[in-house]
C-alpha atoms as a PDB file:
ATOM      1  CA  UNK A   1     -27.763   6.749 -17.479  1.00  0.00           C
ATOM      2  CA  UNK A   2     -27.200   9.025 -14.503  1.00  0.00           C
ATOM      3  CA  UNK A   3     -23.893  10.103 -13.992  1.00  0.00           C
ATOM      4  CA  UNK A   4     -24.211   8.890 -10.248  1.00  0.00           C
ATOM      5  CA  UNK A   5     -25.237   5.537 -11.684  1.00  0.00           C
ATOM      6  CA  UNK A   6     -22.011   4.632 -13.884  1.00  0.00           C
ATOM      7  CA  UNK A   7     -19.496   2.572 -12.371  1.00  0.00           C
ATOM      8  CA  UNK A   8     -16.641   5.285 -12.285  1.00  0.00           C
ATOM      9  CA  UNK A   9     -18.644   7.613 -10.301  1.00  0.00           C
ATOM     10  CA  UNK A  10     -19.674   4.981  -7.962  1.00  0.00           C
ATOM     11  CA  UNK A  11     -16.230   3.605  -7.750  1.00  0.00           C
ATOM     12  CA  UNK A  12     -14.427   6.855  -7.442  1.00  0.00           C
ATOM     13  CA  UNK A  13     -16.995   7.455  -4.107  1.00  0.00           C
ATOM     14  CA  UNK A  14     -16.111   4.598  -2.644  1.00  0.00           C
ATOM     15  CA  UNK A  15     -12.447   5.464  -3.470  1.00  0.00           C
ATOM     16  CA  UNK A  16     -13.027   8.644  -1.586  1.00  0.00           C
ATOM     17  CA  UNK A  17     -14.514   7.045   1.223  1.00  0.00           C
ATOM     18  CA  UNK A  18     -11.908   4.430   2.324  1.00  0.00           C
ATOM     19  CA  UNK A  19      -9.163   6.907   1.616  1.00  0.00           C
ATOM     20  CA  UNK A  20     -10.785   9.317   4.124  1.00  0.00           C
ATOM     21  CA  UNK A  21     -10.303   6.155   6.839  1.00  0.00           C
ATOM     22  CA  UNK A  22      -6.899   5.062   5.697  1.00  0.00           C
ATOM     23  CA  UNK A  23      -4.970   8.555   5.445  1.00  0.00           C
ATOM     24  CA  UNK A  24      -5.274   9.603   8.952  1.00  0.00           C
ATOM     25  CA  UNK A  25      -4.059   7.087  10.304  1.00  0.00           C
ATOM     26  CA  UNK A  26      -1.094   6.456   7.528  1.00  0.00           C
ATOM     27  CA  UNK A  27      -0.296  10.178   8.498  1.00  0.00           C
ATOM     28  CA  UNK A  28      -0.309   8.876  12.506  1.00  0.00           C
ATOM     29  CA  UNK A  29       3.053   6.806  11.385  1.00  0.00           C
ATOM     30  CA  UNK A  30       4.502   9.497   9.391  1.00  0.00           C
ATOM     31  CA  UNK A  31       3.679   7.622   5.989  1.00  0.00           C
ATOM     32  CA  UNK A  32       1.253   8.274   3.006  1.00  0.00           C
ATOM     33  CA  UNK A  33      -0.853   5.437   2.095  1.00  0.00           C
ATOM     34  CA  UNK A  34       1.625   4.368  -0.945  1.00  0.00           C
ATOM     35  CA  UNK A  35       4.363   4.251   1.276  1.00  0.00           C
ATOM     36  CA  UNK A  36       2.623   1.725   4.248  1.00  0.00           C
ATOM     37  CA  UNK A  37       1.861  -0.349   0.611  1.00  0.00           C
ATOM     38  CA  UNK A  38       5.552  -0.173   0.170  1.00  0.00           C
ATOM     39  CA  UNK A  39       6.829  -1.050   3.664  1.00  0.00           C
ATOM     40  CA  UNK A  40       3.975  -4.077   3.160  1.00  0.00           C
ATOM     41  CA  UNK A  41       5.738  -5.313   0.341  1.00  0.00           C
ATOM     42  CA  UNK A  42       9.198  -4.813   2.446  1.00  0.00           C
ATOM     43  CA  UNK A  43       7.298  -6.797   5.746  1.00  0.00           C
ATOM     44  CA  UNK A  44       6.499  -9.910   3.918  1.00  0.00           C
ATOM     45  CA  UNK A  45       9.758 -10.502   1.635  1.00  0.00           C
ATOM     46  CA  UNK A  46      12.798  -7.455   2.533  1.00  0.00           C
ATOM     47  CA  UNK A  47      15.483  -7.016  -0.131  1.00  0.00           C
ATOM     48  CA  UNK A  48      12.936  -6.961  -3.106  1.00  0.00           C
ATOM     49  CA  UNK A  49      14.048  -4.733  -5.884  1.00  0.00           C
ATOM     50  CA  UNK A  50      12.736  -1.646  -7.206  1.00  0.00           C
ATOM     51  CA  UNK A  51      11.195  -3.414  -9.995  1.00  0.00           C
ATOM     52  CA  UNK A  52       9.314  -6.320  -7.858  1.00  0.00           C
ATOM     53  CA  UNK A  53       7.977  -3.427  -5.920  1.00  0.00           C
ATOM     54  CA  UNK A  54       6.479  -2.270  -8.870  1.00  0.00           C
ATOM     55  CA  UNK A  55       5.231  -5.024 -10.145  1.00  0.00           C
ATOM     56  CA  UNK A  56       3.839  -6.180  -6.756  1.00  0.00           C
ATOM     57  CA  UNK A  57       1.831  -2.879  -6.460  1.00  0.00           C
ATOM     58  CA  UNK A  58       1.465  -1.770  -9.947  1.00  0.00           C
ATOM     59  CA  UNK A  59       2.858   1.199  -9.804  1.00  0.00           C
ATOM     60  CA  UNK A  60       5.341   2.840 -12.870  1.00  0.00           C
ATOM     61  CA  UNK A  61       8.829   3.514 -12.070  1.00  0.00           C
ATOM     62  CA  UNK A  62       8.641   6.949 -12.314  1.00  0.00           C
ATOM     63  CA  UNK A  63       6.061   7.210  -9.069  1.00  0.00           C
ATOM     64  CA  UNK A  64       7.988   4.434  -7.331  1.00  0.00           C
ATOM     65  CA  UNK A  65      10.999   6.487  -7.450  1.00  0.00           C
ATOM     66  CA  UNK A  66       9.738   9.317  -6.129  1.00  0.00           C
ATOM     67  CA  UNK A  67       8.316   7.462  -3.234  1.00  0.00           C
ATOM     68  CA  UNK A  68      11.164   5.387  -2.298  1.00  0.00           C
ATOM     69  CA  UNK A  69      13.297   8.838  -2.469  1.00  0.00           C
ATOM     70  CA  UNK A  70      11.260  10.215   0.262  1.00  0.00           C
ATOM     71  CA  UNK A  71      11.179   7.026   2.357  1.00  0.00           C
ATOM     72  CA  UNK A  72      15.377   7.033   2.210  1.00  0.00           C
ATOM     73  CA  UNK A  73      14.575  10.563   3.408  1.00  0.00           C
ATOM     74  CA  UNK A  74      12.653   9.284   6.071  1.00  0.00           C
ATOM     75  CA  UNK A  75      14.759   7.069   7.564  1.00  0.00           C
ATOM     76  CA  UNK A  76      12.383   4.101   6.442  1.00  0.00           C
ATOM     77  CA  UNK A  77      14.174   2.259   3.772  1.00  0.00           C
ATOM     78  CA  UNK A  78      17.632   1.597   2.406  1.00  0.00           C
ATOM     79  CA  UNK A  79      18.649   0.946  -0.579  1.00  0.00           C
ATOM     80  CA  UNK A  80      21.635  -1.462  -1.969  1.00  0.00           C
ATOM     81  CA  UNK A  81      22.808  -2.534  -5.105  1.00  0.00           C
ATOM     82  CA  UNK A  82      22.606  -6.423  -6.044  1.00  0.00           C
ATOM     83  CA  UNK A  83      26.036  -8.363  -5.321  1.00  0.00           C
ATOM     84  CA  UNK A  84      25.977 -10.080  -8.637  1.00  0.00           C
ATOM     85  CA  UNK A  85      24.073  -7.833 -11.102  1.00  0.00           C
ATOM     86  CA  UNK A  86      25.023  -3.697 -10.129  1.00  0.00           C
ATOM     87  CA  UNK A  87      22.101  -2.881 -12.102  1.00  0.00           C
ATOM     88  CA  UNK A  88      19.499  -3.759  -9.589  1.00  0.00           C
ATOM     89  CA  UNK A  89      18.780  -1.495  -6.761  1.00  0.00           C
ATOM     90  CA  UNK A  90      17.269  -3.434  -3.435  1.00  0.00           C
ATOM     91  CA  UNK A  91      15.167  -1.976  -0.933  1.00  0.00           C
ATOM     92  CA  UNK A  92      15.981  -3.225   2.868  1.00  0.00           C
ATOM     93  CA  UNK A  93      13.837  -2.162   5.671  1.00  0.00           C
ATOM     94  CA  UNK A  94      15.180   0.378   8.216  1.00  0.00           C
ATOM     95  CA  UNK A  95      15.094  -0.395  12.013  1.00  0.00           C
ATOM     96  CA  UNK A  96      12.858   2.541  11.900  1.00  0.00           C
ATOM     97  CA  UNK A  97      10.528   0.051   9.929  1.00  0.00           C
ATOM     98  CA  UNK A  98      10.923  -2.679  11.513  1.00  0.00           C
ATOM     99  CA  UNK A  99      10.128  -1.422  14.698  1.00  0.00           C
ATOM    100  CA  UNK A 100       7.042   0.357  13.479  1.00  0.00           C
ATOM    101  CA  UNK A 101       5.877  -2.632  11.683  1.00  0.00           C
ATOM    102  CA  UNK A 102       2.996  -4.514  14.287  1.00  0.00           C
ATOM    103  CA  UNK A 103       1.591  -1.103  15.319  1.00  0.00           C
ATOM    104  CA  UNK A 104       1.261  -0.037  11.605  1.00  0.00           C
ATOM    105  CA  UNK A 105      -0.172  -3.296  10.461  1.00  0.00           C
ATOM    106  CA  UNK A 106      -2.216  -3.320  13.675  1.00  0.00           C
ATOM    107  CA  UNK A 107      -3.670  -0.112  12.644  1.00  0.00           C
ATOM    108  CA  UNK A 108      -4.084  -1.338   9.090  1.00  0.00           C
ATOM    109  CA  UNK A 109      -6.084  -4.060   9.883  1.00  0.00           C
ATOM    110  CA  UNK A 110      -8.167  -2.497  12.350  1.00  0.00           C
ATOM    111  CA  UNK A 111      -9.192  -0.077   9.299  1.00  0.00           C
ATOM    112  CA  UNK A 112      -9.831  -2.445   7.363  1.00  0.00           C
ATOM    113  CA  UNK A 113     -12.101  -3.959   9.635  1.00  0.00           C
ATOM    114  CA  UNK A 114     -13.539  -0.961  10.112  1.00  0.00           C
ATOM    115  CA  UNK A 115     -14.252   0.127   6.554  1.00  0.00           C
ATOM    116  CA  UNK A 116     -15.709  -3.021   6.009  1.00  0.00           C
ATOM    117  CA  UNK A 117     -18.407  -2.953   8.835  1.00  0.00           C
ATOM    118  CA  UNK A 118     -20.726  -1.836   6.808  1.00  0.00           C
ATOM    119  CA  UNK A 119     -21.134  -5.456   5.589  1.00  0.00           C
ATOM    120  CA  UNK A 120     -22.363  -8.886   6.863  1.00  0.00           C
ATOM    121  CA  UNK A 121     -19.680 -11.196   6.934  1.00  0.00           C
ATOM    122  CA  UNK A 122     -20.468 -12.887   3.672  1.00  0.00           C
ATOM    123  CA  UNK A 123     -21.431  -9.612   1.583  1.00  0.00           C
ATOM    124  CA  UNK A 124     -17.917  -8.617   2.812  1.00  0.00           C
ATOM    125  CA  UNK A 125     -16.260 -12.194   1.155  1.00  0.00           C
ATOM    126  CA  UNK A 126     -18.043 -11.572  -1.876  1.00  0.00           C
ATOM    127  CA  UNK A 127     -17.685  -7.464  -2.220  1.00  0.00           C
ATOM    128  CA  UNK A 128     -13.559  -8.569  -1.448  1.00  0.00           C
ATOM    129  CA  UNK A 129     -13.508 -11.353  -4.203  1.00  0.00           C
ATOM    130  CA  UNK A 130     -15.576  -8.977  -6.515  1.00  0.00           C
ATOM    131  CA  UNK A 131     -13.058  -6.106  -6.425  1.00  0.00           C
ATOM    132  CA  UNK A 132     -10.067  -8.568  -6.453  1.00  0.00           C
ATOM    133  CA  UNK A 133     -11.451 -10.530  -9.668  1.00  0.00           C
ATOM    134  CA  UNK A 134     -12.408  -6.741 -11.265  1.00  0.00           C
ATOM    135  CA  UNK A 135      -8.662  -5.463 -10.864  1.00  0.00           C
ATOM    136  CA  UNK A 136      -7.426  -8.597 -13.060  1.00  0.00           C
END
């Protein structure tokens, strides 16, 4: 088998090719792309803790914590212990955050769109369910 024929080298091209769309405009807002992941986890339920962020975006504590250290930084996130177990951090959105959240989600979605033009409608429904059902 070809090396450009195996299913990491294809993948990782792909990879390549969607991250050269997504970064730029991340960058536009001042984020990297696994910090807009984070603030998406923060627009659809706010006060999640460190660990559901994790778990929601599969990503070990070690990078999370590094990440959400920058976004205090950057005046996008707060964080808060729990008022009944001190042990758990939360992770509140900013007004920062909140007010950037339509045009970054706006932006998201239009590259989305974009990176996905290269498909008719239902090659993109399948190629979506395909990549969803392969990261199981």
């Amino acid at each position: 088998m070809l090396y450009e024929d195996t299913i990491i080298f294809v993948i990782a091209k792909a990879n390549q090719r969607v991250y050269s769309k997504f970064k730029p405009m991340f960058l536009r807002h001042g984020l990297t792309p696994t910090q807009a992941l984070v603030l998406n986890a923060l627009y659809q339920n706010d006060g999640l803790s460190i660990g559901e962020i994790g778990n929601q975006l599969v990503l070990d504590s070690a990078t999370l914590s590094g990440v959400l250290e920058r976004m205090v930084d950057g005046g996008w996130i707060a964080k808060d212990t729990h008022d009944e177990d001190r042990r758990i951090t939360k992770i509140y959105l900013t007004k920062k955050a909140v007010s950037a959240r339509d045009a970054l989600l706006n932006d998201i979605e239009a590259t989305h769109r974009e990176v996905l033009s290269i498909f008719k409608p239902e090659e993109r429904l399948l190629f979506e369910r395909m990549l969803k059902d392969s990261g199981k």
